[in-house]
N, C-alpha and C. Protein backbone atom coordinates (compact mmCIF):
# COMPACT_ATOMS: atom_id res chain seq x y z
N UNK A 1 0.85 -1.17 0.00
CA UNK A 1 0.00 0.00 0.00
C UNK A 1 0.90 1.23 0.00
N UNK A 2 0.62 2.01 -0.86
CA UNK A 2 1.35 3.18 -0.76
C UNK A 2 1.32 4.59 0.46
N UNK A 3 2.30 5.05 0.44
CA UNK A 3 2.48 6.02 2.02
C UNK A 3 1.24 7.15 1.90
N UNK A 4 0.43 7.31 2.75
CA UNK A 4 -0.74 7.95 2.57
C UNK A 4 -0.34 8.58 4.10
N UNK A 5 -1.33 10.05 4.12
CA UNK A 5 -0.95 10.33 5.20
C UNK A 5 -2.14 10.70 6.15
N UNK A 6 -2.07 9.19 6.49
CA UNK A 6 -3.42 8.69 7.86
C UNK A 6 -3.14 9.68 9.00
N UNK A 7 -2.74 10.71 9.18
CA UNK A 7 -2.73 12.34 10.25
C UNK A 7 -4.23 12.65 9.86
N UNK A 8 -4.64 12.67 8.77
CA UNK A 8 -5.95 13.11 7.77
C UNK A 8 -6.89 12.32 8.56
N UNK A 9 -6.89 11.09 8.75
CA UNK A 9 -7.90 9.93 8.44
C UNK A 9 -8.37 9.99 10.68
N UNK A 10 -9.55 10.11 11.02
CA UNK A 10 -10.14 10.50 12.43
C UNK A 10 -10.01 8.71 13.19
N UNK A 11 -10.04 8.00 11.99
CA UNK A 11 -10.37 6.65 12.38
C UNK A 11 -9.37 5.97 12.70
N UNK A 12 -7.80 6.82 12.27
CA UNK A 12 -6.73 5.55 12.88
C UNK A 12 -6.01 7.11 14.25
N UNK A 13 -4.89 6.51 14.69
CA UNK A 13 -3.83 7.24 15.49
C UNK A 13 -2.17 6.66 15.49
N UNK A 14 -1.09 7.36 15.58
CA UNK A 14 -0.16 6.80 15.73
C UNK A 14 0.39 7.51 17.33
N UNK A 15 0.11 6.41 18.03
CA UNK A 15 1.23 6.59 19.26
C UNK A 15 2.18 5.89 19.56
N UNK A 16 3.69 6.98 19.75
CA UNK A 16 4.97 6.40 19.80
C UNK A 16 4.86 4.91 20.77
N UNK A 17 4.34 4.88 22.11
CA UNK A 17 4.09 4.07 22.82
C UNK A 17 3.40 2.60 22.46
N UNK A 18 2.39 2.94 21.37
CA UNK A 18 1.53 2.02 20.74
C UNK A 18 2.19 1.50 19.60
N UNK A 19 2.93 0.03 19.59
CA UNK A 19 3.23 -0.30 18.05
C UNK A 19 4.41 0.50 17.58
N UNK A 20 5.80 1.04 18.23
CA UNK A 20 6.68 1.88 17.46
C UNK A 20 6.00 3.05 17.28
N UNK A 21 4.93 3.54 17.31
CA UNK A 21 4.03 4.65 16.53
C UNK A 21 3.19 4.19 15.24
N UNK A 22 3.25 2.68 14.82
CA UNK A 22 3.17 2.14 13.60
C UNK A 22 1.33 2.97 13.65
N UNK A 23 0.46 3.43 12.94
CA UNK A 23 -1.05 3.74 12.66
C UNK A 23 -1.57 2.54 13.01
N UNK A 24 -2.64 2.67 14.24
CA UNK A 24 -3.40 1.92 14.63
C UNK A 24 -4.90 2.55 14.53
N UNK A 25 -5.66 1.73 14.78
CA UNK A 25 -7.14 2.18 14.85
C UNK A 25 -7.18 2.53 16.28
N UNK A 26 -7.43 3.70 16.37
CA UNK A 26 -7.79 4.70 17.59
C UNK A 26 -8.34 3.90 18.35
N UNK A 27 -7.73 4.19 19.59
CA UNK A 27 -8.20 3.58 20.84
C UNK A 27 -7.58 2.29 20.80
N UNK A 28 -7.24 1.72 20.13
CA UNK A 28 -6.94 -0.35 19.80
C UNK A 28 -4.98 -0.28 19.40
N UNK A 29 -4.72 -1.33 19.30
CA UNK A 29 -3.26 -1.97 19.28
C UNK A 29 -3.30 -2.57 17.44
N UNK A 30 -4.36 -2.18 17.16
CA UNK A 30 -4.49 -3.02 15.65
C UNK A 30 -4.25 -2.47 14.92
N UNK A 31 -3.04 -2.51 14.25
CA UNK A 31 -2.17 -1.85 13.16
C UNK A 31 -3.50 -1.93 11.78
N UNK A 32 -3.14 -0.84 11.51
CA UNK A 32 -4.32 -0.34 10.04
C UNK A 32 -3.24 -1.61 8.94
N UNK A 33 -2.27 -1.30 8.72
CA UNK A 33 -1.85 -2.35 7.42
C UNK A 33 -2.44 -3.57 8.13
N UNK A 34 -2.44 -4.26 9.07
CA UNK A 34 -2.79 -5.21 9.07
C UNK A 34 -4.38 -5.81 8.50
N UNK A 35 -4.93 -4.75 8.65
CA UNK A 35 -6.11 -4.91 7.94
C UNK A 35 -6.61 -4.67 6.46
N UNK A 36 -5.23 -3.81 5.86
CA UNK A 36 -5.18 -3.86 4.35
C UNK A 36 -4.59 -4.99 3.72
N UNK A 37 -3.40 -5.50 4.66
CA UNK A 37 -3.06 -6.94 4.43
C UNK A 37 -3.82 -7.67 3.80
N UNK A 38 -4.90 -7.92 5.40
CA UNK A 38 -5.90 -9.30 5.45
C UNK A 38 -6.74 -8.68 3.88
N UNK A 39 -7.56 -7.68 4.05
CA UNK A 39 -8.33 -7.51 2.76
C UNK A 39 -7.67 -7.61 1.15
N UNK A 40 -6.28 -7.37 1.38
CA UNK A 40 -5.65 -7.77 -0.07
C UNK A 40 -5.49 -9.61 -0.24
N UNK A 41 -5.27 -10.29 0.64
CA UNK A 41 -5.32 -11.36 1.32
C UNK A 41 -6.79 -12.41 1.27
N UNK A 42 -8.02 -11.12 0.60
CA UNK A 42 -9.36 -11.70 0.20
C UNK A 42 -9.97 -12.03 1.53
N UNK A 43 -10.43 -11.41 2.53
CA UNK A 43 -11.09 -11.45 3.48
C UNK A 43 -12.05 -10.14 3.53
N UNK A 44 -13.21 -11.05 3.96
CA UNK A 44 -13.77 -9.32 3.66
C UNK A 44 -14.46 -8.66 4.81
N UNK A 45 -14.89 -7.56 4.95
CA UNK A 45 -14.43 -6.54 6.38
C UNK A 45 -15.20 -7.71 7.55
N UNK A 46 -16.33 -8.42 7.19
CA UNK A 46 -16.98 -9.17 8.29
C UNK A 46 -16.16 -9.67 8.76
N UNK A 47 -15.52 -10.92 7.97
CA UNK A 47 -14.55 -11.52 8.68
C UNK A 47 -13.62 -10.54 9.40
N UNK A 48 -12.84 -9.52 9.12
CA UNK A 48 -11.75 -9.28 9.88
C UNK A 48 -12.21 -8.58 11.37
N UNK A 49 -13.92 -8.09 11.20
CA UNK A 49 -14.51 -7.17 12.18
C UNK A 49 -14.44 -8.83 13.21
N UNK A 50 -14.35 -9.83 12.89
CA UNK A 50 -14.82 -10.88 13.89
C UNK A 50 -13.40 -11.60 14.19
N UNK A 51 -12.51 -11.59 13.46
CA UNK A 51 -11.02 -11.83 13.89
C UNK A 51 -10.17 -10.51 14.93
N UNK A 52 -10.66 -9.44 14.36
CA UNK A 52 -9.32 -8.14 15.18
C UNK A 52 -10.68 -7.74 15.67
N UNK A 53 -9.87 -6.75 16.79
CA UNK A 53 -10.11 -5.87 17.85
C UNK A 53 -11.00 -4.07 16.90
N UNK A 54 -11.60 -4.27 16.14
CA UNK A 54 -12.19 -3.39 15.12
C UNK A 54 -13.61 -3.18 14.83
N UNK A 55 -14.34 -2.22 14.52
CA UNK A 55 -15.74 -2.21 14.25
C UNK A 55 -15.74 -2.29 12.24
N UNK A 56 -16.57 -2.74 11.77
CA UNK A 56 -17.18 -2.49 10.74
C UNK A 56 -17.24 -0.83 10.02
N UNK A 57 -17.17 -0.04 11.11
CA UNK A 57 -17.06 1.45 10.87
C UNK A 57 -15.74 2.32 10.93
N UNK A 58 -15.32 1.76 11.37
CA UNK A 58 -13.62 1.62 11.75
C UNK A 58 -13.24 1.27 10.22
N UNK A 59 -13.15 -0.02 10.05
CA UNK A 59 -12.30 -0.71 9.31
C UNK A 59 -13.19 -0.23 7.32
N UNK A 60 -13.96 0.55 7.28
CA UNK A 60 -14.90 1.29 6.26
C UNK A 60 -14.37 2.75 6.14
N UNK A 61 -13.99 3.52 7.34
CA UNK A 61 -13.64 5.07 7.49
C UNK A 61 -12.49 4.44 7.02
N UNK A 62 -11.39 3.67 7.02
CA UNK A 62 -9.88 3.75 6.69
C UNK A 62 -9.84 3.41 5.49
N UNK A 63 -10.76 2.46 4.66
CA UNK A 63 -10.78 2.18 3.51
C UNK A 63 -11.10 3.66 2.93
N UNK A 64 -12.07 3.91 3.25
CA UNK A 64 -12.85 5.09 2.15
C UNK A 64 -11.96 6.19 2.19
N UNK A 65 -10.70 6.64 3.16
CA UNK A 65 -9.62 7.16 3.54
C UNK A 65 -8.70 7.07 2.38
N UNK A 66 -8.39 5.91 2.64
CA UNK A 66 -7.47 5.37 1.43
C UNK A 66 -8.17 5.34 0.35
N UNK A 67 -9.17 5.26 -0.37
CA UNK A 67 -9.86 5.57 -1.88
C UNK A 67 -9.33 6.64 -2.28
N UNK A 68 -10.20 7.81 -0.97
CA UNK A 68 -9.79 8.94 -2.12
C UNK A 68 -8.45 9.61 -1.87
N UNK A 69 -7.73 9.05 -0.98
CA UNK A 69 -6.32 9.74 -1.05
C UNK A 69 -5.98 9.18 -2.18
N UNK A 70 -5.78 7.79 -2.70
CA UNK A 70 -5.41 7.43 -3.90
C UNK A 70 -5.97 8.01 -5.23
N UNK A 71 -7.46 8.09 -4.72
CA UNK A 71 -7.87 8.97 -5.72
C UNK A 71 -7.05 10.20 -6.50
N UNK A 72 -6.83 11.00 -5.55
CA UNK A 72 -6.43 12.29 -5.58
C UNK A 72 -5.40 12.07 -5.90
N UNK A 73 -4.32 11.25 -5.56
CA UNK A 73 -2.52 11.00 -6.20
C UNK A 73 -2.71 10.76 -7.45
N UNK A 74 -3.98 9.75 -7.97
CA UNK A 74 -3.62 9.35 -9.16
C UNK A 74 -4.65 11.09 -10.34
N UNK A 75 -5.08 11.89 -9.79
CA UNK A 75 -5.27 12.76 -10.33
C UNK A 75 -4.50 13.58 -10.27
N UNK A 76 -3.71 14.19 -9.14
CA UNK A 76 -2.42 14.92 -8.97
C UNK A 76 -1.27 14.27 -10.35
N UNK A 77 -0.88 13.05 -10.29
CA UNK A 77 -0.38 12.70 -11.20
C UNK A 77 -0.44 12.96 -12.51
N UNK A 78 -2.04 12.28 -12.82
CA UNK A 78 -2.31 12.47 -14.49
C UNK A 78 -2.61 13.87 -14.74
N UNK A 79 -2.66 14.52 -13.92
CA UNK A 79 -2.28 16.15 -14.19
C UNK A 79 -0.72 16.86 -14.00
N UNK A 80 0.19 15.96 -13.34
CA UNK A 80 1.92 16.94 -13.71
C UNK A 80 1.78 15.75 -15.07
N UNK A 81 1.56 14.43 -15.07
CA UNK A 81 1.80 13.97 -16.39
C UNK A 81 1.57 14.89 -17.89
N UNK A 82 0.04 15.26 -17.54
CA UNK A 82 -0.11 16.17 -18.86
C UNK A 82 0.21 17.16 -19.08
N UNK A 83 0.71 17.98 -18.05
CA UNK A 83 1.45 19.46 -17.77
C UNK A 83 3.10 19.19 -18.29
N UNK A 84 3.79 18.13 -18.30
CA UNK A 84 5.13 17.70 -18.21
C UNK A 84 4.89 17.50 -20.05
N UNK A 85 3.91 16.46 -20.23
CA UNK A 85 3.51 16.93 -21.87
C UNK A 85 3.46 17.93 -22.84
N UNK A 86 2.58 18.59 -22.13
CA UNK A 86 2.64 19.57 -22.84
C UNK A 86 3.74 21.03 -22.78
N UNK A 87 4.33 21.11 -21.74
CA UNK A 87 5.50 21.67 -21.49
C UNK A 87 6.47 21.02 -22.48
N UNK A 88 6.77 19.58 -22.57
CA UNK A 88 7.50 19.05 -23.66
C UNK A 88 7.27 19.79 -25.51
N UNK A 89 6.16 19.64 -25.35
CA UNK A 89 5.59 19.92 -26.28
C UNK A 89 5.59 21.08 -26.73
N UNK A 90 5.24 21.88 -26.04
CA UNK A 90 5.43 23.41 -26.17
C UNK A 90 7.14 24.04 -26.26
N UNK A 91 7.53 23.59 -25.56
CA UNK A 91 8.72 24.19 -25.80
C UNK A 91 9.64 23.78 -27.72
N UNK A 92 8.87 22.68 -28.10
CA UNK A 92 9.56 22.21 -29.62
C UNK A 92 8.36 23.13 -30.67
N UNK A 93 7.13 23.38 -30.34
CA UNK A 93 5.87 23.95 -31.31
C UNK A 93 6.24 25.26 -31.01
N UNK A 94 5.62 25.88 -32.27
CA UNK A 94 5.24 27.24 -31.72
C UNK A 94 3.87 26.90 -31.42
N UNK A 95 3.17 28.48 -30.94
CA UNK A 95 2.04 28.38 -30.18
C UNK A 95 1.04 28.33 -31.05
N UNK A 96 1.32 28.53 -32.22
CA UNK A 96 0.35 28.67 -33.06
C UNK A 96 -0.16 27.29 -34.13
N UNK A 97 0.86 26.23 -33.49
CA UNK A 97 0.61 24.96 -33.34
C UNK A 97 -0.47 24.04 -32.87
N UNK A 98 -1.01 24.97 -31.64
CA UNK A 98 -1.83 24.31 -30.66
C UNK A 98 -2.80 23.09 -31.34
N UNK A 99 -3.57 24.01 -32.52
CA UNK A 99 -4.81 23.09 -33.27
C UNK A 99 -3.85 21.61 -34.10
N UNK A 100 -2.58 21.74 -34.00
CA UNK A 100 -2.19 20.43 -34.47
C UNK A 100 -2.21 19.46 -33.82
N UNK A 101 -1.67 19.76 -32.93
CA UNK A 101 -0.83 19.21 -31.10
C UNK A 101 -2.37 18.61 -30.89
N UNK A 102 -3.39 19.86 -31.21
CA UNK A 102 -4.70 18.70 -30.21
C UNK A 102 -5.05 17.78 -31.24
N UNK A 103 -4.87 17.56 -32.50
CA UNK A 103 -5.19 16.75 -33.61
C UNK A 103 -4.80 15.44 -33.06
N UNK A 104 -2.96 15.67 -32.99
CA UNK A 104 -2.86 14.50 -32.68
C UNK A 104 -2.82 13.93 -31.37
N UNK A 105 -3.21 14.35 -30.48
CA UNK A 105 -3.66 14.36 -28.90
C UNK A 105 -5.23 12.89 -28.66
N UNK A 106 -5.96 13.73 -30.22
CA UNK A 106 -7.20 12.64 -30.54
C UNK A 106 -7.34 11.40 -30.09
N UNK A 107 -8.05 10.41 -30.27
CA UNK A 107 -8.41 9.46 -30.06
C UNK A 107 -9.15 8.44 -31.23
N UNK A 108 -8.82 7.71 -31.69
CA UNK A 108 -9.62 7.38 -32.91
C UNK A 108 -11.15 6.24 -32.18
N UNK A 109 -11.79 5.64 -33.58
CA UNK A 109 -12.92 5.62 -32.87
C UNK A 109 -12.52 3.62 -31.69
N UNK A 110 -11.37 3.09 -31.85
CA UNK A 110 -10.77 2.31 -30.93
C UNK A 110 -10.05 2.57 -30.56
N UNK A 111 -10.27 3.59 -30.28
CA UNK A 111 -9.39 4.08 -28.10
C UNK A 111 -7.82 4.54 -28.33
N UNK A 112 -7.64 4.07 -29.75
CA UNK A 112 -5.87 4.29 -29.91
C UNK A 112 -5.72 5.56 -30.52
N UNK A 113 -4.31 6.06 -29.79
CA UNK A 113 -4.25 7.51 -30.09
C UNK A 113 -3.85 7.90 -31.57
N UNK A 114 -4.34 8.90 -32.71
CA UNK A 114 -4.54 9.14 -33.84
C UNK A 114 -3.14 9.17 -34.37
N UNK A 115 -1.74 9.42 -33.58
CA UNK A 115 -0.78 9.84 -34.10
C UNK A 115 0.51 8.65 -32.47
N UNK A 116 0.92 7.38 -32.96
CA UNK A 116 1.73 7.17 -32.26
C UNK A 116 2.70 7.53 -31.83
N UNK A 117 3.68 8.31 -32.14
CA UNK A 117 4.94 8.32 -31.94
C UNK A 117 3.81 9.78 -30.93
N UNK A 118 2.95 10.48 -30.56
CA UNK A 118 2.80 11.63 -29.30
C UNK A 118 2.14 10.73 -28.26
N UNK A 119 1.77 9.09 -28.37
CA UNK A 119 1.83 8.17 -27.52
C UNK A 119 3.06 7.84 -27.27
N UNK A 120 3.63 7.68 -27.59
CA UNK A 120 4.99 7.32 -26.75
C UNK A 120 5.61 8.27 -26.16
N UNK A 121 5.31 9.70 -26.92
CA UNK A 121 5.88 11.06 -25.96
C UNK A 121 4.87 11.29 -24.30
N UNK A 122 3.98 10.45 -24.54
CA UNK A 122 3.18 10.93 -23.22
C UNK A 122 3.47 9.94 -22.41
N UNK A 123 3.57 8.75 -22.69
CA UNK A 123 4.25 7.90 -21.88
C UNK A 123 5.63 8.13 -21.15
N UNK A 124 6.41 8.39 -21.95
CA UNK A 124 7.93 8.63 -21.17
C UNK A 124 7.65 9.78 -20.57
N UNK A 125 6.30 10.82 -20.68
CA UNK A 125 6.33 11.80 -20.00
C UNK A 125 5.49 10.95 -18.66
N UNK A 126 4.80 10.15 -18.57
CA UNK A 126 4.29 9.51 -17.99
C UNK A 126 5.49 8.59 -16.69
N UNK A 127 5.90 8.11 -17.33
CA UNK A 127 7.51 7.35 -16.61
C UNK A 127 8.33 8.00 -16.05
N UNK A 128 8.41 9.37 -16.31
CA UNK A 128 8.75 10.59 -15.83
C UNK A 128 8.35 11.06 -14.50
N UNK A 129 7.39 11.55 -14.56
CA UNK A 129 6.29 11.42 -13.80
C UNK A 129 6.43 10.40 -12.46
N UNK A 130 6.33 9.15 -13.10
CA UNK A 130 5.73 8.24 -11.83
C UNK A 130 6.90 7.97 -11.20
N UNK A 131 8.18 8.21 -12.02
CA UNK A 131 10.09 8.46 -11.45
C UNK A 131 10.00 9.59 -10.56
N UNK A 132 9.16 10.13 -10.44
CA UNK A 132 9.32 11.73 -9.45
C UNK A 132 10.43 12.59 -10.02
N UNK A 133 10.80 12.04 -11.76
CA UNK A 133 11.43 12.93 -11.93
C UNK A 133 10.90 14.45 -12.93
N UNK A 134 10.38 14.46 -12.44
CA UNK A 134 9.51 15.87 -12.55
C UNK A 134 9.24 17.30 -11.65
N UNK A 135 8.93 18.43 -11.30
CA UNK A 135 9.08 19.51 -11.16
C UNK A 135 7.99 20.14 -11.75
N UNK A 136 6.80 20.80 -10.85
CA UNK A 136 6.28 21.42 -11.55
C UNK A 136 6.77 23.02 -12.02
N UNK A 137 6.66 23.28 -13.14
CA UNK A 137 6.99 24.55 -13.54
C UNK A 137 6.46 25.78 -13.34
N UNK A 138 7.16 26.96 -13.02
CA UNK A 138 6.48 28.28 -13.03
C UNK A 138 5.17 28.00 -14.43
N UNK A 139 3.84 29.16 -14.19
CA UNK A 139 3.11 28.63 -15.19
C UNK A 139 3.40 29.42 -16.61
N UNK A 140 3.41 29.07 -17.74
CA UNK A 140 4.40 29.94 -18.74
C UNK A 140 3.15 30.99 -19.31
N UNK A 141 3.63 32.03 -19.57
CA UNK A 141 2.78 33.48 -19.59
C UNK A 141 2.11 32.96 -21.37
N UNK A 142 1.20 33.72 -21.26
CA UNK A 142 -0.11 33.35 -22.36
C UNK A 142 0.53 34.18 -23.64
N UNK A 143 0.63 33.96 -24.63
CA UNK A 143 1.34 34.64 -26.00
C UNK A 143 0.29 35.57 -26.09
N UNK A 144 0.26 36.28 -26.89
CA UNK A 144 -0.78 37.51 -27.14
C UNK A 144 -0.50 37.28 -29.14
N UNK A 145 -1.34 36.87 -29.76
CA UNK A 145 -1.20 37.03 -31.42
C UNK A 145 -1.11 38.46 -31.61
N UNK A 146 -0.32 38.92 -32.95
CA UNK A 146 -0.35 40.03 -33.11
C UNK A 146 1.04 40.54 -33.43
């Protein structure tokens, strides 16, 4: 499971005393991974509410916790992804390019992108990306035609 930051989430706590500090469910000794474990592990919340020290409401607030934090990373992402794109992009076009760039940006009518070789540019901008080797940029000032 990826590092999420359960400070957010009302339903777990980390105390140094409790577990190393490892995130437990408030009030309890029951480490939260342990219960993402068991559920990756194919158990589902009944069972684990009747194995650990946990409520049904408990072990639902940390999931739905973790949804949309993941949510949100993987939108944070596919947004420096397409910003890192088109920054690529922009810096080789002029601006007056744009209506090409979105041509081949398209989609044909099976899902595959109209122009391959700006699939493979969004990908390595993509790999980029998920490398953290990226930076978002000052935002670049709007051309004025004319």
């Amino acid at each position: 499971m990826p590092a999420l930051d359960w400070s957010q989430c009302p339903a777990v706590e980390s105390v140094p005393v409790k577990l190393s500090g490892a995130w437990v469910f408030r009030g309890t000794r029951m480490p939260v991974q342990t219960v993402f474990d068991n559920l990756e592990a194919g158990m589902s919340i009944d069972e684990i509410v009747e194995v650990f020290e946990v409520t049904e409401e408990e072990v639902k607030a940390a999931v739905h916790f973790a949804a949309q934090s993941l949510t949100l990373d993987v939108q944070v992402s596919a947004y420096k992804t397409m910003v890192q794109f088109l920054e690529d992009r922009y810096n080789r076009l002029p601006s007056d390019e744009l209506g090409g760039l979105l041509g081949e940006l398209s989609l044909l009518a099976d899902g595959k992108p109209a122009d391959p070789a700006v699939a493979s540019e969004w990908q390595r901008a993509a790999d980029r990306v998920a490398l953290g080797g990226t930076q978002m940029a000052e935002p670049i000032p709007m051309r004025r035609a004319g």
